[in-house]
C-alpha atoms as a PDB file:
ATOM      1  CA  UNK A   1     203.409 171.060  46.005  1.00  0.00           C
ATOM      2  CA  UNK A   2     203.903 167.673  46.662  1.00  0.00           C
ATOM      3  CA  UNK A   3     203.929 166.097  50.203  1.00  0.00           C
ATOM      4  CA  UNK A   4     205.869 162.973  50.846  1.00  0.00           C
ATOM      5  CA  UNK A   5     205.953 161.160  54.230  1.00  0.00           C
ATOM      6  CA  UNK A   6     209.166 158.540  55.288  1.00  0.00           C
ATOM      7  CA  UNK A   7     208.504 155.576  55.153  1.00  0.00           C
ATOM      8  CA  UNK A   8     205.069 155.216  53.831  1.00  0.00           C
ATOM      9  CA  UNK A   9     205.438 156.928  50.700  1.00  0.00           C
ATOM     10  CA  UNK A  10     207.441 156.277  47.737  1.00  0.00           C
ATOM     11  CA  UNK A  11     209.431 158.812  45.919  1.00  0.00           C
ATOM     12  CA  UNK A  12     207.448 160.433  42.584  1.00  0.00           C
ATOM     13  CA  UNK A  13     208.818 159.634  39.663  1.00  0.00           C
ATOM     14  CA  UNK A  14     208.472 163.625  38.430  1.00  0.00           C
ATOM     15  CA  UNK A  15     211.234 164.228  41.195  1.00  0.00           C
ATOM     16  CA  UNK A  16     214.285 165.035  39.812  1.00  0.00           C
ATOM     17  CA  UNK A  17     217.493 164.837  41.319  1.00  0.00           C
ATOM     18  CA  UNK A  18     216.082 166.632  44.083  1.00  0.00           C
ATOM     19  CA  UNK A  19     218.242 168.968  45.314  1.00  0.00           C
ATOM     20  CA  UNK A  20     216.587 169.032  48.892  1.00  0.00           C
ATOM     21  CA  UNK A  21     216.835 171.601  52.373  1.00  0.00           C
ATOM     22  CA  UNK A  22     216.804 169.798  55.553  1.00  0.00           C
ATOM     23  CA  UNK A  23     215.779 170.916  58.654  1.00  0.00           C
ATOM     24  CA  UNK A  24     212.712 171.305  61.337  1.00  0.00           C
ATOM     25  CA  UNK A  25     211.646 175.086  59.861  1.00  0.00           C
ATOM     26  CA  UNK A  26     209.751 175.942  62.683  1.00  0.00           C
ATOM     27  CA  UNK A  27     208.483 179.774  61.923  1.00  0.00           C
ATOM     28  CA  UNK A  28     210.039 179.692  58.703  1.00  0.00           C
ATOM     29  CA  UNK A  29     211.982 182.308  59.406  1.00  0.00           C
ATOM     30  CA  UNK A  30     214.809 184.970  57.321  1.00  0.00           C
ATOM     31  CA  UNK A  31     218.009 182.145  57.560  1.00  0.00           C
ATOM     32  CA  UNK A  32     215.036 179.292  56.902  1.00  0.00           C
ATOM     33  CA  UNK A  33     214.193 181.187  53.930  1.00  0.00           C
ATOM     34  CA  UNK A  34     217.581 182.173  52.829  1.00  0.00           C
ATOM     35  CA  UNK A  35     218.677 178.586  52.512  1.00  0.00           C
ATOM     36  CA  UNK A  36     214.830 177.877  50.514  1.00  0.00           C
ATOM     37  CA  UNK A  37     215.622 180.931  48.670  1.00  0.00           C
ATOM     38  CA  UNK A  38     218.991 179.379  47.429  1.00  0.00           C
ATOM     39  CA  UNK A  39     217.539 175.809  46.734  1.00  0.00           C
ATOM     40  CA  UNK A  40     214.955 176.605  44.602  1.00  0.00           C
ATOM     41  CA  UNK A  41     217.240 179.026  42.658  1.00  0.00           C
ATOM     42  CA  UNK A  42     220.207 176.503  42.404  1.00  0.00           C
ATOM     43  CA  UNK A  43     216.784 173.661  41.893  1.00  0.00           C
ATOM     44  CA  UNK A  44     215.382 176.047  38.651  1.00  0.00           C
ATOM     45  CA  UNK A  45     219.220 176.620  37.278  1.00  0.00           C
ATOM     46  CA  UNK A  46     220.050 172.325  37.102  1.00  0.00           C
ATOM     47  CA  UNK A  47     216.294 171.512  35.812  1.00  0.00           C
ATOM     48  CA  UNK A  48     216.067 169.857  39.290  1.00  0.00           C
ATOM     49  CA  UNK A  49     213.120 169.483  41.648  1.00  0.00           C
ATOM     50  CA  UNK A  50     213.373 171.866  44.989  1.00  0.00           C
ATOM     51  CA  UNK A  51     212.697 169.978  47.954  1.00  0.00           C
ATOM     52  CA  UNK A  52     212.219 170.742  52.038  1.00  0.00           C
ATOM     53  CA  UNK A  53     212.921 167.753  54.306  1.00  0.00           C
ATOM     54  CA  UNK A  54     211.364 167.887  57.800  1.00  0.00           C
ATOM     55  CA  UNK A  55     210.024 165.527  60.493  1.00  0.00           C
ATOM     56  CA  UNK A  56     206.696 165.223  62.336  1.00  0.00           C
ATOM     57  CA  UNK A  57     206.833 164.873  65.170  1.00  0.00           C
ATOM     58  CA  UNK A  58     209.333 167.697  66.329  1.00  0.00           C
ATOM     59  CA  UNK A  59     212.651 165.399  67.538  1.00  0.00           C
ATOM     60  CA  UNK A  60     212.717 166.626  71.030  1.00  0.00           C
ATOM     61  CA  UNK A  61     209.216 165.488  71.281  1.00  0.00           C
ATOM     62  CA  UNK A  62     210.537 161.958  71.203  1.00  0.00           C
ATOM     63  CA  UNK A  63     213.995 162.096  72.380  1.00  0.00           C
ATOM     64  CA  UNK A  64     213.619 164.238  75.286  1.00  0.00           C
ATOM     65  CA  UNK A  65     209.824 165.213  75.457  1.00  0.00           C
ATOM     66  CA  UNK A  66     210.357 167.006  79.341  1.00  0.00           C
ATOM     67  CA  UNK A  67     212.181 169.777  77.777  1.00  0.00           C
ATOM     68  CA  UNK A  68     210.058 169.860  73.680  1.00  0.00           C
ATOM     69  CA  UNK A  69     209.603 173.806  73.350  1.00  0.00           C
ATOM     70  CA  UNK A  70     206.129 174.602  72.264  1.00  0.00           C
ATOM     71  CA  UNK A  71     206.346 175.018  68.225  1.00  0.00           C
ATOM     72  CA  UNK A  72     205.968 178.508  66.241  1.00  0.00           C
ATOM     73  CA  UNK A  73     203.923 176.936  63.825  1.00  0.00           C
ATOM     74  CA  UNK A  74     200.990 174.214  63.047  1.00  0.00           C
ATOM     75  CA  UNK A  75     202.040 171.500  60.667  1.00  0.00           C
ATOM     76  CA  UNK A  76     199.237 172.953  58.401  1.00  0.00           C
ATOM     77  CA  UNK A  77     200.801 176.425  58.967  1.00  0.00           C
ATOM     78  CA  UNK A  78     204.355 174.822  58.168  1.00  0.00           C
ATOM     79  CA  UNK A  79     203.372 173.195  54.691  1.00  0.00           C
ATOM     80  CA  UNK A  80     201.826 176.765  53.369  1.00  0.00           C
ATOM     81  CA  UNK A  81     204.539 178.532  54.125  1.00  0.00           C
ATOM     82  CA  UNK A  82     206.987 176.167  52.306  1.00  0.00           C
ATOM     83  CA  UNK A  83     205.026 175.891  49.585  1.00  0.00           C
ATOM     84  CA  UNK A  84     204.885 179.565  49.368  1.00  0.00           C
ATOM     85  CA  UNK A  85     208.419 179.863  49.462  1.00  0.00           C
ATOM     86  CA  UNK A  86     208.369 177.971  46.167  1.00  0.00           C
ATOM     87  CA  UNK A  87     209.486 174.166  46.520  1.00  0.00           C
ATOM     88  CA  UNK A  88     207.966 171.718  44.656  1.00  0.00           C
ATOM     89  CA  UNK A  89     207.432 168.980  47.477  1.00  0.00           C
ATOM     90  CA  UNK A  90     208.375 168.505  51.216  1.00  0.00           C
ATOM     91  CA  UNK A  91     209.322 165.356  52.606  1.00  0.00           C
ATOM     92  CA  UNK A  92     208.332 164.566  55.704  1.00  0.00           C
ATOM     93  CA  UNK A  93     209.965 162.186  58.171  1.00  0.00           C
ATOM     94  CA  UNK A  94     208.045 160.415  60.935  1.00  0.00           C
ATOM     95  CA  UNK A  95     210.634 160.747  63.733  1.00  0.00           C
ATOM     96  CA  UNK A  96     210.581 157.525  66.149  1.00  0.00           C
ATOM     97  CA  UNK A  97     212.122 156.449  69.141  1.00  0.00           C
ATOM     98  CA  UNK A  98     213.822 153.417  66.365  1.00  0.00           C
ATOM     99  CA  UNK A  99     214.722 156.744  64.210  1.00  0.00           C
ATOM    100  CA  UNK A 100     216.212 158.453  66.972  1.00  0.00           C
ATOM    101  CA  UNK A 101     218.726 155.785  67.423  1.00  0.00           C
ATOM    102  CA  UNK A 102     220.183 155.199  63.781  1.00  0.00           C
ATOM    103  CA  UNK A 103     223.392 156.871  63.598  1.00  0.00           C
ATOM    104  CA  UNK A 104     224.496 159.482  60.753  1.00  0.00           C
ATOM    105  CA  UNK A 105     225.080 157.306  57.999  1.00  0.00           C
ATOM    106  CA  UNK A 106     221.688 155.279  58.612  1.00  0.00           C
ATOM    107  CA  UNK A 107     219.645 158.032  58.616  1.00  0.00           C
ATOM    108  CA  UNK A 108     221.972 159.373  54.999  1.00  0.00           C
ATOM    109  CA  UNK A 109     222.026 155.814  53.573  1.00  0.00           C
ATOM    110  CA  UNK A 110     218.200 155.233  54.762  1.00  0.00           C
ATOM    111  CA  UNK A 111     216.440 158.237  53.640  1.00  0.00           C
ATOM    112  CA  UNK A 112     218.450 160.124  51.834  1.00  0.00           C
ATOM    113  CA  UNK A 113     220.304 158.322  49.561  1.00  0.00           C
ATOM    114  CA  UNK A 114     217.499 154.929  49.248  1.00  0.00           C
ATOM    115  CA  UNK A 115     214.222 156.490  49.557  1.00  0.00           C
ATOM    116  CA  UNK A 116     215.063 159.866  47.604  1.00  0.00           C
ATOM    117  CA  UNK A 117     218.196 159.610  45.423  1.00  0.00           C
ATOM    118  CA  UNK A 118     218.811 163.295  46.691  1.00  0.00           C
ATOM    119  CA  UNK A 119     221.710 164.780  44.142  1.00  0.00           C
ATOM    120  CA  UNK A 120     222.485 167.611  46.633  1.00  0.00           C
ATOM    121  CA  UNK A 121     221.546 168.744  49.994  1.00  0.00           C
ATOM    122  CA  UNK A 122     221.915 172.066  51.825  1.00  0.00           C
ATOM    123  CA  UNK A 123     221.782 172.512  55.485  1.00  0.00           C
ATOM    124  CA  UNK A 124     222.399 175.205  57.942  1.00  0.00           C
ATOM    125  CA  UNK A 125     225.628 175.935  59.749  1.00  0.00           C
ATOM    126  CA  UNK A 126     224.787 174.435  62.894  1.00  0.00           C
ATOM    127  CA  UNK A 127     222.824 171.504  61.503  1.00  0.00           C
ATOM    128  CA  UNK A 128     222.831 168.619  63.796  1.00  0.00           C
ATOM    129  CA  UNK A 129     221.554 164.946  62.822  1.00  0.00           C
ATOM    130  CA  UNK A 130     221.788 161.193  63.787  1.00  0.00           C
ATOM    131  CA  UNK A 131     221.756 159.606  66.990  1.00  0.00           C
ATOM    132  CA  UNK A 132     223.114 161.821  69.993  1.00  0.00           C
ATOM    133  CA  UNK A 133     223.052 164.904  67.518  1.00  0.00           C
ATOM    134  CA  UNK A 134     226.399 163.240  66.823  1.00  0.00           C
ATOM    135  CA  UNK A 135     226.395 164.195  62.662  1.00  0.00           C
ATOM    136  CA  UNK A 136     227.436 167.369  61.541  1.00  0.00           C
ATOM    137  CA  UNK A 137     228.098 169.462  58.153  1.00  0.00           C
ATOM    138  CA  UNK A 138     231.633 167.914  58.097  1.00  0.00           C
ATOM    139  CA  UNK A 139     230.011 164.472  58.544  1.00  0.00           C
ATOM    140  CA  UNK A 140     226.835 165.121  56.104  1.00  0.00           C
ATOM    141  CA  UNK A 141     229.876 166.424  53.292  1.00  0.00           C
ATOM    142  CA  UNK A 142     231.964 163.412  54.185  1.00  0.00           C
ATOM    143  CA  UNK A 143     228.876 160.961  53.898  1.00  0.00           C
ATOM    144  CA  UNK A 144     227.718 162.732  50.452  1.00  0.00           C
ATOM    145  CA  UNK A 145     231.292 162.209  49.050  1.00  0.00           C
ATOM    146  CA  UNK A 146     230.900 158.444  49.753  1.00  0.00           C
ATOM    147  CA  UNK A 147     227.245 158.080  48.090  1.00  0.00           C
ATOM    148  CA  UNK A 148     227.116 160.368  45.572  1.00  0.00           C
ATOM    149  CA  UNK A 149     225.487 163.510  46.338  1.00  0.00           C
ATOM    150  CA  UNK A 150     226.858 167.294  46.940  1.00  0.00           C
ATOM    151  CA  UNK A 151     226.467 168.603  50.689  1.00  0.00           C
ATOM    152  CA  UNK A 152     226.355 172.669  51.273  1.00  0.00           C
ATOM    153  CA  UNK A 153     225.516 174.879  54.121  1.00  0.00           C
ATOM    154  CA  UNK A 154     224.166 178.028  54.930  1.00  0.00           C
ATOM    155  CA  UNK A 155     225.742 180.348  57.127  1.00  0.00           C
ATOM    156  CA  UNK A 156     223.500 181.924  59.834  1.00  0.00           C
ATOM    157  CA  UNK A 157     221.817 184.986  59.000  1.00  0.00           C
ATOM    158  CA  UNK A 158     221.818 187.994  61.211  1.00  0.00           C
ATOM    159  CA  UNK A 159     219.376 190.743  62.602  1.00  0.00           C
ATOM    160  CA  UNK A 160     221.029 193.408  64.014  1.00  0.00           C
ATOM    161  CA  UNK A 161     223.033 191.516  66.810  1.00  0.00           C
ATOM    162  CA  UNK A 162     221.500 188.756  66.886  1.00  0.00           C
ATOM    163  CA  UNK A 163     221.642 185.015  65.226  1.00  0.00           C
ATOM    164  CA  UNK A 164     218.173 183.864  63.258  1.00  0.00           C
ATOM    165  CA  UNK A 165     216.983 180.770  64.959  1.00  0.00           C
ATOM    166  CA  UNK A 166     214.230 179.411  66.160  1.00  0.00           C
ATOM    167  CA  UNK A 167     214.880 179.140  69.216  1.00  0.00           C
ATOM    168  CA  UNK A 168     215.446 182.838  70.000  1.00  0.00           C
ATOM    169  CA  UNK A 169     212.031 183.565  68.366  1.00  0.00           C
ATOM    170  CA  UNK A 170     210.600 181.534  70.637  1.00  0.00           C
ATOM    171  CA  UNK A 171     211.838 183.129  73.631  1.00  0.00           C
ATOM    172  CA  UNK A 172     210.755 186.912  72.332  1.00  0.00           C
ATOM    173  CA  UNK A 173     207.403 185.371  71.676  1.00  0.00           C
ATOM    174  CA  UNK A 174     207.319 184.334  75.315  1.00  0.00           C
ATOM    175  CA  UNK A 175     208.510 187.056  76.508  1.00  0.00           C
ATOM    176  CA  UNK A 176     205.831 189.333  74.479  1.00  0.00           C
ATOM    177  CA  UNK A 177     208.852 190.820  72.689  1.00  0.00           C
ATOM    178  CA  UNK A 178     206.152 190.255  69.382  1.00  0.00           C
ATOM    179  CA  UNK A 179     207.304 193.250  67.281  1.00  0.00           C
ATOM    180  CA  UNK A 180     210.949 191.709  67.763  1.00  0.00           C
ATOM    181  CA  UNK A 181     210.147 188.519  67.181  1.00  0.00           C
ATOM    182  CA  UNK A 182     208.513 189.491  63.760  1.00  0.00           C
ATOM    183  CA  UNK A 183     211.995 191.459  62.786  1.00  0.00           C
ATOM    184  CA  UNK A 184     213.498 188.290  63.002  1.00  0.00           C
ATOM    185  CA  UNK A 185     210.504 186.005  61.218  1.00  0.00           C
ATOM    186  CA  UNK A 186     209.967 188.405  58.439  1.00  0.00           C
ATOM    187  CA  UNK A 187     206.767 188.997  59.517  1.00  0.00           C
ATOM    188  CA  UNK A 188     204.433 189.341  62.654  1.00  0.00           C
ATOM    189  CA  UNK A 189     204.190 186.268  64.249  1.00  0.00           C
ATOM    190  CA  UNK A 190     200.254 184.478  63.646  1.00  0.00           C
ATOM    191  CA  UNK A 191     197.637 182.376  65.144  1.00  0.00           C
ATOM    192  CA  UNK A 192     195.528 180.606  63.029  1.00  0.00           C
ATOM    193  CA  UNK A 193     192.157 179.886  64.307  1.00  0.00           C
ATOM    194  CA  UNK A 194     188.123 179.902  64.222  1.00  0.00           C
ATOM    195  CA  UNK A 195     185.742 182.818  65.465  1.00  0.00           C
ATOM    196  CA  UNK A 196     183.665 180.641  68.442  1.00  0.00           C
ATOM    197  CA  UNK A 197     180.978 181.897  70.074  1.00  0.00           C
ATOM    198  CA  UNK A 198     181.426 183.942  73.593  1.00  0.00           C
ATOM    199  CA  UNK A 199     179.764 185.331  76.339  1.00  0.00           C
ATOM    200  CA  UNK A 200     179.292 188.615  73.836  1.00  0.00           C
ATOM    201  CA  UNK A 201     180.228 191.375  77.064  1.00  0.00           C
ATOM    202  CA  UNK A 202     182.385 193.025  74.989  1.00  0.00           C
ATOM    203  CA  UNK A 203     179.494 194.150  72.821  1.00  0.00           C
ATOM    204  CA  UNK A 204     177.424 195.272  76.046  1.00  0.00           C
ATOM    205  CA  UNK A 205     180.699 197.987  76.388  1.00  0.00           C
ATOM    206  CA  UNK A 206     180.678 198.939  73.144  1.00  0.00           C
ATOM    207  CA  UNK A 207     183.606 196.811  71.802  1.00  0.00           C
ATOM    208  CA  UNK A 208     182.580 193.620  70.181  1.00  0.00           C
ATOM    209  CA  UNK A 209     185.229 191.090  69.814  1.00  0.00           C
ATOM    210  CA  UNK A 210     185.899 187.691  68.132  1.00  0.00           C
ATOM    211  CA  UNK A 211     187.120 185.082  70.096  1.00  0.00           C
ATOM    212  CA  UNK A 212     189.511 182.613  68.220  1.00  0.00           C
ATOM    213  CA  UNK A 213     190.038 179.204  68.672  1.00  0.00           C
ATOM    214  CA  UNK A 214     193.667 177.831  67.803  1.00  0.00           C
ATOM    215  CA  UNK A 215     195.590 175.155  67.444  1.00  0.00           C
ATOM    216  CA  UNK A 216     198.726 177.003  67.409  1.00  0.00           C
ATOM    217  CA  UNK A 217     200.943 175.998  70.723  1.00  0.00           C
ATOM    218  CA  UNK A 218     202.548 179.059  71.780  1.00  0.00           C
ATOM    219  CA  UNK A 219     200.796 181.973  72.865  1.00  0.00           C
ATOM    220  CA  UNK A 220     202.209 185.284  73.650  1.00  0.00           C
ATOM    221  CA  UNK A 221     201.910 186.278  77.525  1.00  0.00           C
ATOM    222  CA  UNK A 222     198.957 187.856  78.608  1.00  0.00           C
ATOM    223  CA  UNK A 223     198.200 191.360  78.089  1.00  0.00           C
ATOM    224  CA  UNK A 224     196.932 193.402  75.671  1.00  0.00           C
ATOM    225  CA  UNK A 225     198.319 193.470  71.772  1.00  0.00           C
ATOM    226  CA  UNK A 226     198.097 195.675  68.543  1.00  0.00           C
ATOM    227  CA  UNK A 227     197.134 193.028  65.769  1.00  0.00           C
ATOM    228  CA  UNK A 228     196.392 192.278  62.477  1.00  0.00           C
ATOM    229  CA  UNK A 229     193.367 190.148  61.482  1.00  0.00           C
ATOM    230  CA  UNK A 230     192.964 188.843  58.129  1.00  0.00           C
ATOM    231  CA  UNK A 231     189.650 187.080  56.846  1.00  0.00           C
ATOM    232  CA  UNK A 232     189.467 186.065  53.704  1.00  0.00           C
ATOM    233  CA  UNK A 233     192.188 187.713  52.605  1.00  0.00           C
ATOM    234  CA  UNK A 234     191.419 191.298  53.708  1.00  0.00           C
ATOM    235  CA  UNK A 235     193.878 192.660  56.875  1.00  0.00           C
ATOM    236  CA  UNK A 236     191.836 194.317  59.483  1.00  0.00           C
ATOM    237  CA  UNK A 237     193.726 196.477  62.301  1.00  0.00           C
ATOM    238  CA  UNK A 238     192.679 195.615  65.364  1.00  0.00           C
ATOM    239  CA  UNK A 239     193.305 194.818  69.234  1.00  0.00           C
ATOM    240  CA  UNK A 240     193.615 191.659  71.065  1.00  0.00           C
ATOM    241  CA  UNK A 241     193.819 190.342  74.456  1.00  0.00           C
ATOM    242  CA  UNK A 242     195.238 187.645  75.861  1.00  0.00           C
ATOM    243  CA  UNK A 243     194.410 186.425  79.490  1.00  0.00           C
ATOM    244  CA  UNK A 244     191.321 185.633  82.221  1.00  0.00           C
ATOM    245  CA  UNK A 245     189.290 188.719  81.659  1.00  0.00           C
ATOM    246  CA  UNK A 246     190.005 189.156  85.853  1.00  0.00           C
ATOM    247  CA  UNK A 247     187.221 192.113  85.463  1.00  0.00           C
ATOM    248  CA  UNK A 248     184.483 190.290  83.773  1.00  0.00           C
ATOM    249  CA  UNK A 249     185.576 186.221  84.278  1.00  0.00           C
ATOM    250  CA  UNK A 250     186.098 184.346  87.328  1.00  0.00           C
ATOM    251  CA  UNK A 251     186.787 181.140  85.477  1.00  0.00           C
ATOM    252  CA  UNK A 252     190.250 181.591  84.883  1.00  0.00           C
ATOM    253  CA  UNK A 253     190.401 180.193  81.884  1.00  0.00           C
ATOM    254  CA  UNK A 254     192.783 181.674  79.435  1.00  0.00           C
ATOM    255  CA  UNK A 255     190.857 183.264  76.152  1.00  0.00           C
ATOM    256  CA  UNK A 256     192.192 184.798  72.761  1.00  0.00           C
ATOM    257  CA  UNK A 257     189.684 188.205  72.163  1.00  0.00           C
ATOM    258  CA  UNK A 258     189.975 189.908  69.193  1.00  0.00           C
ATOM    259  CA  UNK A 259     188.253 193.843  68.246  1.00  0.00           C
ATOM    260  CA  UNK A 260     188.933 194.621  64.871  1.00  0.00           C
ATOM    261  CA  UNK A 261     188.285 198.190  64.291  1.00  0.00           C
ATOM    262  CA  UNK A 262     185.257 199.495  62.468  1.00  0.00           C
ATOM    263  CA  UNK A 263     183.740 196.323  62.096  1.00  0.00           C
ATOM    264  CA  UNK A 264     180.314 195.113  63.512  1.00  0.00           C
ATOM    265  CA  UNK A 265     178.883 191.981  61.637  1.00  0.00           C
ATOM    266  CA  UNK A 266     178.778 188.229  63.003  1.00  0.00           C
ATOM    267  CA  UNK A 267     182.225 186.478  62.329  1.00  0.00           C
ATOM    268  CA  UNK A 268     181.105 183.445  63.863  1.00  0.00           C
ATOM    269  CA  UNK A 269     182.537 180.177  62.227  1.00  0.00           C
ATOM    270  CA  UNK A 270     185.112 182.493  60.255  1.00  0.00           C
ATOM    271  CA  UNK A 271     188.362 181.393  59.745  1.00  0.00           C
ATOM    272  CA  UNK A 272     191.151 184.135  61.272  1.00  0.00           C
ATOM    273  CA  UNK A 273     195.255 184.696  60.930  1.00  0.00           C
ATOM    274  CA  UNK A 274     195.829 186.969  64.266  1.00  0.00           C
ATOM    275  CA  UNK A 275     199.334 189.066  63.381  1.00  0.00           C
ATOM    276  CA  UNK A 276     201.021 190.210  66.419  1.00  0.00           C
ATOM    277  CA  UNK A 277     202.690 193.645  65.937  1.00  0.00           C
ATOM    278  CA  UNK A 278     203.306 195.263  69.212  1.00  0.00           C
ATOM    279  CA  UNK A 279     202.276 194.249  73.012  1.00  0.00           C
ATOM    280  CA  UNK A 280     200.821 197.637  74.669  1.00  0.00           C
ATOM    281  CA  UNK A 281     200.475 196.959  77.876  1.00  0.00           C
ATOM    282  CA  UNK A 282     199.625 194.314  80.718  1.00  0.00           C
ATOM    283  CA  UNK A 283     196.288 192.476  81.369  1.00  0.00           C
ATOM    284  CA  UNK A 284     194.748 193.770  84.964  1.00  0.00           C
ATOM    285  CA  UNK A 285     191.658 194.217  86.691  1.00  0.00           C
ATOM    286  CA  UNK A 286     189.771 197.348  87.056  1.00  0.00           C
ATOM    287  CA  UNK A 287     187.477 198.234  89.479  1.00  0.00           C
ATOM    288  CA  UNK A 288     184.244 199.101  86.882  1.00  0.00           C
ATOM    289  CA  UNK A 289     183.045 198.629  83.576  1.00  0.00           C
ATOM    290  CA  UNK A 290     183.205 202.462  82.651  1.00  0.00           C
ATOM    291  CA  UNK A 291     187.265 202.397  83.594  1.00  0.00           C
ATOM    292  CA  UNK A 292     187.569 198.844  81.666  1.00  0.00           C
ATOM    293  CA  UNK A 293     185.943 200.614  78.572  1.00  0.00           C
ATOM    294  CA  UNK A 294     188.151 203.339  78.817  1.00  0.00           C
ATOM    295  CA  UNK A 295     191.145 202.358  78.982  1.00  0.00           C
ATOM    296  CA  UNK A 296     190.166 199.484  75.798  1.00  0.00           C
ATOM    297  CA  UNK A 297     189.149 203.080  73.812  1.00  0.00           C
ATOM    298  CA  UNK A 298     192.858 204.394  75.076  1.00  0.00           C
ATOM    299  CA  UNK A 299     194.192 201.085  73.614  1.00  0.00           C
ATOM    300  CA  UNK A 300     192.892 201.565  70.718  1.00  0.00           C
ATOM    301  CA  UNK A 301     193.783 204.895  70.002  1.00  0.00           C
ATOM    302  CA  UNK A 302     197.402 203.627  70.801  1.00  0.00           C
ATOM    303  CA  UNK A 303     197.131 200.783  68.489  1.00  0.00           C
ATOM    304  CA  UNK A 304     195.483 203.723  65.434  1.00  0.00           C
ATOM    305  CA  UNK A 305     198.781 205.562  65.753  1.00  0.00           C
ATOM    306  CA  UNK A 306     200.703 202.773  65.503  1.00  0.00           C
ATOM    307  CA  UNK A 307     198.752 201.326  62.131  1.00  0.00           C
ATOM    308  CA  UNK A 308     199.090 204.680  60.736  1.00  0.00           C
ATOM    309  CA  UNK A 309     202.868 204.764  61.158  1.00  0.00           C
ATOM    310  CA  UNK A 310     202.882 201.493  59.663  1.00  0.00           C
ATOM    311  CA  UNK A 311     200.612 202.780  56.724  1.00  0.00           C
ATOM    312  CA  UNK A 312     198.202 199.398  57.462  1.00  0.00           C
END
């Protein structure tokens, strides 16, 4: 896949009248990937090249940075999931305070139209560009009319009751709502991170455990969590907790712990995507090591039964 940045980069000359998604695709999720899955067929059908258009950094980030939610996804994590979805570059705009300010047709005239000769462009239903948010579908239609290139949209895709979006994902990840947060992703929502070294109690109890590193912003609420944990490829079940360790730590510092079941070698240095499939119960303080390792074995069995209905 190729990766493009606005304004350093110019446009390759293997693009074809890109027919390109726009948007921030933060988690990538079901309507994300309904309007990818329609580009790239419409992209394959026309002999034209497939392209996602997003913008580093996030816009609230610049135009209103007090109120910037904390992102689903790593830029890293954002590029490997659109590639998997099958585009054959991304375009990536570095949003400014300047950029923030150009009104619709800038931006269409600017990027679109001068710096990537776009043939066609498909946006969500509630798509909102330009200055003040103040460009919409009717406006990105009206625009592509006057330059040349084909505007579409994407209605909003449903779960259940609810509307796809970001936003609500967000909040369900927050509120440790994980297993319905991955209903509406498509999958379990992930950290990516590095196995760093710890203060190895959990071993002195009789449950090891890998403590990840991450980059990724937003982390579920403390308490304890049925996972996934793939290395290398492989999926491990296991159990994770999230919080201050208030029987063991005094620190109060906030750690990521990871037991994958049936597994006892060093994972130091590894390289780990922590799935989050369902939140079992709240972090808390016990008043002994013996009732702390109990209730992790109870957790555990919890999190077997689960994996087994889920035929991990």
């Amino acid at each position: 896949m190729d990766i493009i940045h606005f304004p350093d980069d110019p446009r390759p000359g293997r693009w074809t009248q890109p027919v390109l998604a726009l948007g921030n695709f933060d988690g990538l999720h079901r309507g994300h990937r309904k309007i990818l899955d329609r580009l790239v067929r419409v992209a394959r059908e026309r002999g034209a090249t497939a392209v996602a258009m997003t913008f580093d950094p996030h816009p609230p980030r610049v135009v209103r940075p007090d109120k910037a939610p904390s992102l689903l996804m790593t830029k890293a994590q954002k590029l490997e999931a659109l590639e998997r979805a099958g585009v054959d570059g991304t375009a990536i705009v570095r949003f400014t305070p300047e950029l923030s300010r150009w009104d619709p047709e800038a931006f269409v005239r600017t990027v679109l139209v001068d710096w990537l000769g776009v043939a066609e462009v498909w946006v969500g239903a509630n798509f909102l560009f330009g200055h003040d948010r103040a460009g919409n579908f009717s406006i990105l239609r009206a625009l592509g009319g006057r330059y040349g290139f084909r505007a579409e949209k994407i209605d909003p895709v449903r779960y259940k009751d609810f509307v796809v979006s970001s936003t609500r994902i967000r909040r369900l990840v927050s509120e440790g709502r994980v297993d319905e947060a991955g209903a509406l992703l498509g999958h379990s929502y992930y950290l990516d991170g590095t196995v760093v070294r710890g203060d190895r109690r959990g071993r002195t109890i009789g449950f090891p455990t890998a403590n990840l590193c991450t980059e990724n912003e937003l982390l579920p609420p403390h308490g304890v969590y049925a996972t996934t944990a793939t290395i290398g490829g492989i999926v491990h079940p296991s159990v994770t907790n999230i919080g201050v360790r208030p029987t063991v730590d005094v620190s109060g510092r906030t750690s990521v712990e990871t037991h994958l079941f049936d597994m006892d070698r060093d994972l130091y240095g590894a390289s780990i995507r922590l799935g989050f499939v369902q939140r079992l119960r709240d972090e808390r303080a016990f008043e002994s090591l013996d009732l702390l390792r109990a209730q992790i074995a109870a957790d555990c069995g919890r999190a077997r039964v689960l994996f087994d209905r889920l035929s991990l």
